[in-house]
C-alpha atoms as a PDB file:
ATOM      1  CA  UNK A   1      28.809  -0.318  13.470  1.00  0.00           C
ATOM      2  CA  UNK A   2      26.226  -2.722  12.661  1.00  0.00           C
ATOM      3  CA  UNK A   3      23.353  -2.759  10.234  1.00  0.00           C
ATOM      4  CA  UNK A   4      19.915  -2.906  11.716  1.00  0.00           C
ATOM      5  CA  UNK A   5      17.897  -5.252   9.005  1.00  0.00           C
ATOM      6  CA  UNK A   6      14.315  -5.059   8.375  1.00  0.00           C
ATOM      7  CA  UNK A   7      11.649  -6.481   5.940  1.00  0.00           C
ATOM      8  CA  UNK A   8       9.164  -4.711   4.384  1.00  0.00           C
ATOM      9  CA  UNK A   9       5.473  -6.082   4.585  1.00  0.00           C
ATOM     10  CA  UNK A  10       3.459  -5.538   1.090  1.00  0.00           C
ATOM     11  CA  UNK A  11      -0.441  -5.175   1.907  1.00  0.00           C
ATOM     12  CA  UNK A  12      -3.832  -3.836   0.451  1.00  0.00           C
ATOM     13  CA  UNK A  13      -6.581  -2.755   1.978  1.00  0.00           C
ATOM     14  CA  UNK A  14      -9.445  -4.689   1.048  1.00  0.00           C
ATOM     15  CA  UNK A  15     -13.126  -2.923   2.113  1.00  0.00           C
ATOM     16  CA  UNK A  16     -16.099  -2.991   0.547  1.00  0.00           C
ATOM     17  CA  UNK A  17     -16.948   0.945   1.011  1.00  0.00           C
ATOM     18  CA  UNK A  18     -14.749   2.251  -1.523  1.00  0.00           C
ATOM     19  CA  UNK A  19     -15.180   5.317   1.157  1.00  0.00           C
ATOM     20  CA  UNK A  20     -12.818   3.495   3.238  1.00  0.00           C
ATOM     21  CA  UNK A  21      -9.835   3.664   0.818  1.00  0.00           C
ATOM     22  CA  UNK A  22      -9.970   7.684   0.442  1.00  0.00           C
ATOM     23  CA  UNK A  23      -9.986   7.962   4.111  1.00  0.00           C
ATOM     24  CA  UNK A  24      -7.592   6.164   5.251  1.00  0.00           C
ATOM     25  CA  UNK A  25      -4.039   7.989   6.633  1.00  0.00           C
ATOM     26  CA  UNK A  26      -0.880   6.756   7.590  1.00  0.00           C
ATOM     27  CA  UNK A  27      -1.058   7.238  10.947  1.00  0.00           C
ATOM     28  CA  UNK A  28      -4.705   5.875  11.583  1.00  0.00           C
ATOM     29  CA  UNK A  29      -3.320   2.999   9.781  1.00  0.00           C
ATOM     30  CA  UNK A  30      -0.245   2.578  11.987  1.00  0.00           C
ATOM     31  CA  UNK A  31      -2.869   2.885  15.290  1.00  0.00           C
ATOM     32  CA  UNK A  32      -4.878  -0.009  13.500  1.00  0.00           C
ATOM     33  CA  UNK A  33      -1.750  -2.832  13.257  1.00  0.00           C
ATOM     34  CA  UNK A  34      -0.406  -1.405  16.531  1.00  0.00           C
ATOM     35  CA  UNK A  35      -3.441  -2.323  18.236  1.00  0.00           C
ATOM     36  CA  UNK A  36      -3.767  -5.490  16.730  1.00  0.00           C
ATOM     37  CA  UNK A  37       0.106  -6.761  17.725  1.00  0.00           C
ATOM     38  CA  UNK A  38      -1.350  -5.792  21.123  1.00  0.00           C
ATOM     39  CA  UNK A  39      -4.764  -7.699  21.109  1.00  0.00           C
ATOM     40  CA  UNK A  40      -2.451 -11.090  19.586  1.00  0.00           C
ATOM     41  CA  UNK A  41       0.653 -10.609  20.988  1.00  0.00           C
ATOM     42  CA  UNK A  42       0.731  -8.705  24.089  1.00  0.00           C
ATOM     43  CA  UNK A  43       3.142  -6.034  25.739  1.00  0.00           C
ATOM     44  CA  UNK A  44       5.816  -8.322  24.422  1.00  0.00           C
ATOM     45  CA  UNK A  45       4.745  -8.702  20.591  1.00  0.00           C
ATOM     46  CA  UNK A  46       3.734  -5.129  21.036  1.00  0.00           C
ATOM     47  CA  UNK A  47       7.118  -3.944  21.914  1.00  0.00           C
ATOM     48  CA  UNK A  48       9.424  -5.690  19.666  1.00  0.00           C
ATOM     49  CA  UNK A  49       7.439  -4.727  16.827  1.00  0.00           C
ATOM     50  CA  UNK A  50       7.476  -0.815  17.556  1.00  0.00           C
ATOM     51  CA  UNK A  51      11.177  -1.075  17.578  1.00  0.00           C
ATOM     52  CA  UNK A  52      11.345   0.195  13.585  1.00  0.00           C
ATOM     53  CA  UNK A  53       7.743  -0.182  12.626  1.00  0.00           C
ATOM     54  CA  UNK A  54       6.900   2.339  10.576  1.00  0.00           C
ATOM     55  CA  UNK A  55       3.974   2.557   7.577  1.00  0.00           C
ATOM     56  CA  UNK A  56       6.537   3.820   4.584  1.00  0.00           C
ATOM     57  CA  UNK A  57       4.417   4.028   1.678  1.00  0.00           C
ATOM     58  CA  UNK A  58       0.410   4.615   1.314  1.00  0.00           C
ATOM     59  CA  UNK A  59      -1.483   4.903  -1.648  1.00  0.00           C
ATOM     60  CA  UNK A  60      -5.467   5.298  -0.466  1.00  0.00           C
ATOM     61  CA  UNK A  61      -6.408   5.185  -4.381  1.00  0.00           C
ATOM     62  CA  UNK A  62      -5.285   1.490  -5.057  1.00  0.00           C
ATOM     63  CA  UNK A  63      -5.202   0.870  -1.160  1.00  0.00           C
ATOM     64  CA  UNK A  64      -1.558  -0.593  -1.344  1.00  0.00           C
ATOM     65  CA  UNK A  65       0.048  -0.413   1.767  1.00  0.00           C
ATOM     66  CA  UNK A  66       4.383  -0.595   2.895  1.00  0.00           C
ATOM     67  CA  UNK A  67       4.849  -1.541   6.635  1.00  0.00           C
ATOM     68  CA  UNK A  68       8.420  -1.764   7.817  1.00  0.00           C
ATOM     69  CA  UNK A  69       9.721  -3.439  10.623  1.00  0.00           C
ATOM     70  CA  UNK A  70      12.398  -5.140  12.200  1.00  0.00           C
ATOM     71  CA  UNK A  71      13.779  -8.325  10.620  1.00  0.00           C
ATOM     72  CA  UNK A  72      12.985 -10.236  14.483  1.00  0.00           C
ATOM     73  CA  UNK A  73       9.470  -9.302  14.640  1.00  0.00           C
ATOM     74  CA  UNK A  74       8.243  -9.392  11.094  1.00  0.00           C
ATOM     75  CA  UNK A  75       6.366 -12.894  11.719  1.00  0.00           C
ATOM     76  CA  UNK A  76       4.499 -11.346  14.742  1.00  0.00           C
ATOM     77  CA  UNK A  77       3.502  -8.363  12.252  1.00  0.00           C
ATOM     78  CA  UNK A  78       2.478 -10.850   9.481  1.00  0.00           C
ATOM     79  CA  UNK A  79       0.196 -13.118  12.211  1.00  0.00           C
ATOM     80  CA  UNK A  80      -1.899  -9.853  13.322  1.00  0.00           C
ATOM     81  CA  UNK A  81      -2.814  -8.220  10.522  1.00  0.00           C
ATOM     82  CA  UNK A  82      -5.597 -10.660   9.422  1.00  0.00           C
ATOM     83  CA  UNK A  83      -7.090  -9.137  13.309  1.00  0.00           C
ATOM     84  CA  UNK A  84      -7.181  -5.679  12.083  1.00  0.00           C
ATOM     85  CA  UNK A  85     -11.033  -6.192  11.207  1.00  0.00           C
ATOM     86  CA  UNK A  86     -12.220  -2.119  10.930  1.00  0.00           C
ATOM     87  CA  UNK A  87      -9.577   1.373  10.467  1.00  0.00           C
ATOM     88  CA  UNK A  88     -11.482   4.654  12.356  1.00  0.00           C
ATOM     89  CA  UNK A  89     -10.839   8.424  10.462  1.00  0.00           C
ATOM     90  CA  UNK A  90     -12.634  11.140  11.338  1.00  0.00           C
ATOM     91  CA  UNK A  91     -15.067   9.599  14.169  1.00  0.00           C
ATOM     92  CA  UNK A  92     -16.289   7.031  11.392  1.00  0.00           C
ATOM     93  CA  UNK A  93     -15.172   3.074  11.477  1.00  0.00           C
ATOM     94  CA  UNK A  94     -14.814   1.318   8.122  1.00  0.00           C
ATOM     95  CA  UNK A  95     -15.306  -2.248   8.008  1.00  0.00           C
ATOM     96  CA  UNK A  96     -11.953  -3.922   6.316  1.00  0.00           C
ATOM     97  CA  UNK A  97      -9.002  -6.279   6.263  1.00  0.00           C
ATOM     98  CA  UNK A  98      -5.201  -6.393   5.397  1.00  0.00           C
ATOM     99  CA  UNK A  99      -4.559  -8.845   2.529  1.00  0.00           C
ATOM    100  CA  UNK A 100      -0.827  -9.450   2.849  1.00  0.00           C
ATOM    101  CA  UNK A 101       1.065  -9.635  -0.832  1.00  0.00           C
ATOM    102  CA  UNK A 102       4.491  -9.694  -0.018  1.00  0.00           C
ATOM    103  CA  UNK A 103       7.153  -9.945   2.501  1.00  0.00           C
ATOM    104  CA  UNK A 104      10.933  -8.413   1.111  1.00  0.00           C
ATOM    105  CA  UNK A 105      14.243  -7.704   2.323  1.00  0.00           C
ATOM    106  CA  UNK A 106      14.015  -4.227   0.566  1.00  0.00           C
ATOM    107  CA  UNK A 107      11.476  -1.714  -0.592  1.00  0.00           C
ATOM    108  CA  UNK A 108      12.731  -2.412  -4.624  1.00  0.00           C
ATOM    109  CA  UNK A 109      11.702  -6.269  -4.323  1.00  0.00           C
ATOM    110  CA  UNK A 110       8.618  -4.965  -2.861  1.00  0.00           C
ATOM    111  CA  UNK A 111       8.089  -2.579  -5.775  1.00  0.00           C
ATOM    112  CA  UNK A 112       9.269  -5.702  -8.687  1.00  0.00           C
ATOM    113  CA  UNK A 113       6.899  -7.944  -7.097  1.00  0.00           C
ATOM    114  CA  UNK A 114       3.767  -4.812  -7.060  1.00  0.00           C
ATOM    115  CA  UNK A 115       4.434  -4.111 -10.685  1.00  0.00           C
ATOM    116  CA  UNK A 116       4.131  -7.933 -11.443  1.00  0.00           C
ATOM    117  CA  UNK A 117       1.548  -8.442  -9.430  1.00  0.00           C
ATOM    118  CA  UNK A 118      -0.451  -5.447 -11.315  1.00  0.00           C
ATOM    119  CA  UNK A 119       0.245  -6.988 -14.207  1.00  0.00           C
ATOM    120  CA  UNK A 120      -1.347 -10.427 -13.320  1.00  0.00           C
ATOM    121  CA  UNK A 121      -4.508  -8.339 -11.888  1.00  0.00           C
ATOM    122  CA  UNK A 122      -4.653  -6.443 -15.001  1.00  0.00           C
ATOM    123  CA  UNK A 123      -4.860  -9.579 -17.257  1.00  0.00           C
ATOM    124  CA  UNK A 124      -7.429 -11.113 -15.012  1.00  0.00           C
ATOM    125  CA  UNK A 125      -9.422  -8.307 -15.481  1.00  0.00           C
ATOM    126  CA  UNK A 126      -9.080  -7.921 -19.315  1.00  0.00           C
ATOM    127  CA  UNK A 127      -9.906 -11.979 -19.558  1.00  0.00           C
ATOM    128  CA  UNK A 128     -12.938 -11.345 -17.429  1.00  0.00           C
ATOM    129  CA  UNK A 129     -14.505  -9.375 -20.050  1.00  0.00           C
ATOM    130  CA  UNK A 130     -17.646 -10.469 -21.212  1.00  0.00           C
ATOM    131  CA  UNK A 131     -17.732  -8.474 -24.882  1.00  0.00           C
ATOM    132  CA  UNK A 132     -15.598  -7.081 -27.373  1.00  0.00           C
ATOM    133  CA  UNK A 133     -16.528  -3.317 -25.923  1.00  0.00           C
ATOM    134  CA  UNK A 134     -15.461  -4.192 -22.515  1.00  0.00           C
ATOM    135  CA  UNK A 135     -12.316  -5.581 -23.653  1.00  0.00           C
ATOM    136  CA  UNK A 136     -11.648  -2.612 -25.587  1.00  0.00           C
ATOM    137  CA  UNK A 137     -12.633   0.307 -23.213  1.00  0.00           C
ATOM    138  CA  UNK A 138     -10.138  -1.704 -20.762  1.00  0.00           C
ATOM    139  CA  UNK A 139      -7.348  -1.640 -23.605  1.00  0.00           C
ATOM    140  CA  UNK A 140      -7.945   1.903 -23.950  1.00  0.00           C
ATOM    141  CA  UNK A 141      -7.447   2.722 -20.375  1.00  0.00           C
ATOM    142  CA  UNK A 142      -4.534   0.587 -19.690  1.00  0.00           C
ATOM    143  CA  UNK A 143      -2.833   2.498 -22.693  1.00  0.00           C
ATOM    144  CA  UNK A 144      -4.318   5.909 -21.304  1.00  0.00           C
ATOM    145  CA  UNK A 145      -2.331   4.577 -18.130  1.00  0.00           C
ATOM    146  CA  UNK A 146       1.392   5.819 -18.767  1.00  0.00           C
ATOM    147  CA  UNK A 147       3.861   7.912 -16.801  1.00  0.00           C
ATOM    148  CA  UNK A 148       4.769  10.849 -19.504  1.00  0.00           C
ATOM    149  CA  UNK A 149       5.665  14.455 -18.471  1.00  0.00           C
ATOM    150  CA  UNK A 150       3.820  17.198 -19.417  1.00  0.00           C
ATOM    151  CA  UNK A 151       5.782  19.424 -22.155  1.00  0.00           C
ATOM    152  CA  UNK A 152       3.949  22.206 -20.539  1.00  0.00           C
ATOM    153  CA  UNK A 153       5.261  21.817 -17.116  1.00  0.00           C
ATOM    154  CA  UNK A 154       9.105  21.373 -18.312  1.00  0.00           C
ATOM    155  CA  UNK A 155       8.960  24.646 -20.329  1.00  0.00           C
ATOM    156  CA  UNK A 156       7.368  27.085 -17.782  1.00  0.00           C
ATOM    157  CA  UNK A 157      10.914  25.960 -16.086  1.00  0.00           C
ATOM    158  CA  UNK A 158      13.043  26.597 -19.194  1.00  0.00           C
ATOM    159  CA  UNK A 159      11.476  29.535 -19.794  1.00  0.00           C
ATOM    160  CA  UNK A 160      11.496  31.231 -16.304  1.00  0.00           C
ATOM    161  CA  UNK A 161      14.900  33.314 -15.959  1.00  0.00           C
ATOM    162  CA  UNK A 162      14.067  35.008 -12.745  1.00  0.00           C
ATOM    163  CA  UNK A 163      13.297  38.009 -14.008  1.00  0.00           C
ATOM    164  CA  UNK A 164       9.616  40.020 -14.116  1.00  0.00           C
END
């Protein structure tokens, strides 16, 4: 049996309606880059990329984006996303672009280089400050920023036996 390979295409969404970023969906997304390969490419570009391509991750708060597609076609992906130009939700077009980060093998190199690149972006942003209570309402949030589990959630589950 052989292994199908793919490679996983790291994006954001870059719009200047912050509108645009709630809105957005998976599927409307999908539409967007589909029709795109098929403006650039053709028929042909359009149907070796819908072999495996698939949107696998979407975060419409930080506009991060996960396409996946076959390891054949991921340079005709990569050379039409700068044409997606506008995504449509909802009867309403938003003006933006595709900003690709990353290509990888797998979606964990994908996720090492995110959490690096955050890290960069983050730094940028903290050396951008222009006064001491700037820098420290940024330090604040980035330490207000962690992943903890709420002691309240984990012991309604302890404490629920079954019974009423």
């Amino acid at each position: 049996m052989v292994r199908f390979k793919n490679r996983y295409v790291l994006c954001e969404v870059v719009s200047e309606d912050p509108r645009c970023r709630q809105c957005i969906e998976d599927r409307t997304l999908g539409l967007a880059v589909r029709d795109a390969i098929a403006r650039v490419h053709g028929d042909y570009g359009l149907a070796c990329c819908s072999i495996s391509f698939t949107v696998k991750y979407l975060n419409a708060y930080t506009g991060t984006v996960l396409l996946r597609c076959r390891k054949d076609s991921y340079r005709l992906l990569c050379s039409a996303l700068p044409f997606v130009r506008s995504l449509e939700t909802r009867a309403q077009r938003y003006p933006c672009f595709l900003n690709t980060l990353h290509v990888g093998g797998t979606i964990r190199t994908c996720q090492k280089f995110l959490i690096q690149y955050n890290r960069t972006q983050l730094l940028r942003l903290l050396q951008n400050c222009t006064n001491e209570e700037e820098r420290q309402c940024v330090q604040k949030s980035l330490l207000n920023c962690s992943l903890t589990e709420e002691q309240s959630q984990s012991g309604d589950e302890e404490e629920d036996d079954g019974t009423e």
